[in-house]
Protein backbone atom coordinates (compact mmCIF):
# COMPACT_ATOMS: atom_id res chain seq x y z
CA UNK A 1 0.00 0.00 0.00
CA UNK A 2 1.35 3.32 -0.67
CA UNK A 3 1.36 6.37 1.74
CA UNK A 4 2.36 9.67 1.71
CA UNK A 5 1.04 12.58 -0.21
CA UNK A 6 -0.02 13.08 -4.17
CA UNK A 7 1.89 14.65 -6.83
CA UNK A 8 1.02 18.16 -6.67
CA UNK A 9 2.62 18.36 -10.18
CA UNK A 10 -0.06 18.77 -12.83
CA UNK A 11 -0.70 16.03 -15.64
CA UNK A 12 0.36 17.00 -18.92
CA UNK A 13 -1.19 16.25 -22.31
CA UNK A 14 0.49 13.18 -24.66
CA UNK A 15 1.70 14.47 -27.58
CA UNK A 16 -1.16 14.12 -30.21
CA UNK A 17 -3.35 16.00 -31.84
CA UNK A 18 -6.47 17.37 -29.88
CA UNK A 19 -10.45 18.55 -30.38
CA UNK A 20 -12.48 19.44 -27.25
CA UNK A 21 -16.13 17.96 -27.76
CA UNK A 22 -18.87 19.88 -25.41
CA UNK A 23 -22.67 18.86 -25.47
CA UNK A 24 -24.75 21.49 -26.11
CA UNK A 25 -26.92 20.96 -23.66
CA UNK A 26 -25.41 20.62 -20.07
CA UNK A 27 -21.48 22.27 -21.58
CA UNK A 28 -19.59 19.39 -20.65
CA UNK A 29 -16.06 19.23 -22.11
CA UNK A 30 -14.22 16.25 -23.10
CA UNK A 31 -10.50 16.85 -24.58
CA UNK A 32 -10.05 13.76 -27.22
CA UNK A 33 -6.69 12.64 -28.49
CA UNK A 34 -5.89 11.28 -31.87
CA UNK A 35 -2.51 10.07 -33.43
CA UNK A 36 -2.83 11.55 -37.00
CA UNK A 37 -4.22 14.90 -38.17
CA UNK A 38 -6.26 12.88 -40.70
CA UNK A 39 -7.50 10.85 -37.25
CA UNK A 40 -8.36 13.95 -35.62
CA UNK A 41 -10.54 15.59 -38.64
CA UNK A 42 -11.97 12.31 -38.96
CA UNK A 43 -13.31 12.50 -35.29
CA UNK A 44 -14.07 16.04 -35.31
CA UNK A 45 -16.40 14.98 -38.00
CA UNK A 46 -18.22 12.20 -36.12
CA UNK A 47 -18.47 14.24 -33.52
CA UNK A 48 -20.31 18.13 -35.24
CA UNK A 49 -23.61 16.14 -35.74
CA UNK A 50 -24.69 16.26 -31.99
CA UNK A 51 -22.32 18.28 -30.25
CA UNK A 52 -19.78 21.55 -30.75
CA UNK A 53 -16.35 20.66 -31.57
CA UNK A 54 -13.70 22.79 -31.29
CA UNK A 55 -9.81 21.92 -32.94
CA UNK A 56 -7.39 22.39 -30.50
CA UNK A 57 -3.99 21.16 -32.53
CA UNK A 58 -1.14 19.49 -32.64
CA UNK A 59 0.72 18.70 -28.71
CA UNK A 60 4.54 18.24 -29.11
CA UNK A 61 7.05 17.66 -26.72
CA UNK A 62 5.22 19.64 -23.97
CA UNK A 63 3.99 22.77 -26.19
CA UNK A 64 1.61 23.58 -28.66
CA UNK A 65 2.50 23.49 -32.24
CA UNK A 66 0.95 25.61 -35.34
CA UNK A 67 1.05 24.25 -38.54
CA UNK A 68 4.27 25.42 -39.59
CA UNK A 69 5.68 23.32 -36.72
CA UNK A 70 6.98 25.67 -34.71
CA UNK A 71 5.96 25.96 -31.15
CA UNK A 72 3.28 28.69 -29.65
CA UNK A 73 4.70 30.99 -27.37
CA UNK A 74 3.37 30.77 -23.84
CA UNK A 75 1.81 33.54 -22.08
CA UNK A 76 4.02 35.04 -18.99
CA UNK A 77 2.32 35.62 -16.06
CA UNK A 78 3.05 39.37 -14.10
């Protein structure tokens, strides 16, 4: 059995490509992973018919990536 306390470190996301699926109804958000860009499109698809969809992007190596492949600067916080 293991004691002590929990990582207070926060869980990062896999690298992948990402939507985030809400229900219209009650808002709910689900984040969905894919491996492939042609994955992701292919789910975002399934998905539009009954709920809002929105495309998140590509998750590499810890950052966000645009298309060109070149990571999104983070914000700083003052």
């Amino acid at each position: 059995m293991k004691k002590g306390r929990p990582s207070s470190k926060p869980k990062g996301f896999r690298d992948g490509f990402y939507i985030d699926v809400r229900d219209k109804r009650t808002g709910t958000q689900v984040r969905l992973r894919n491996d492939t860009k042609a994955e992701m499109l292919q789910a975002a698809e399934h998905y539009k018919v009954a709920k809002e969809v929105t495309i998140l992007g590509e998750h590499k190596k810890g950052e966000w990536v645009n298309a060109d492949g070149e990571a999104l600067a983070k914000k700083k916080k003052r």
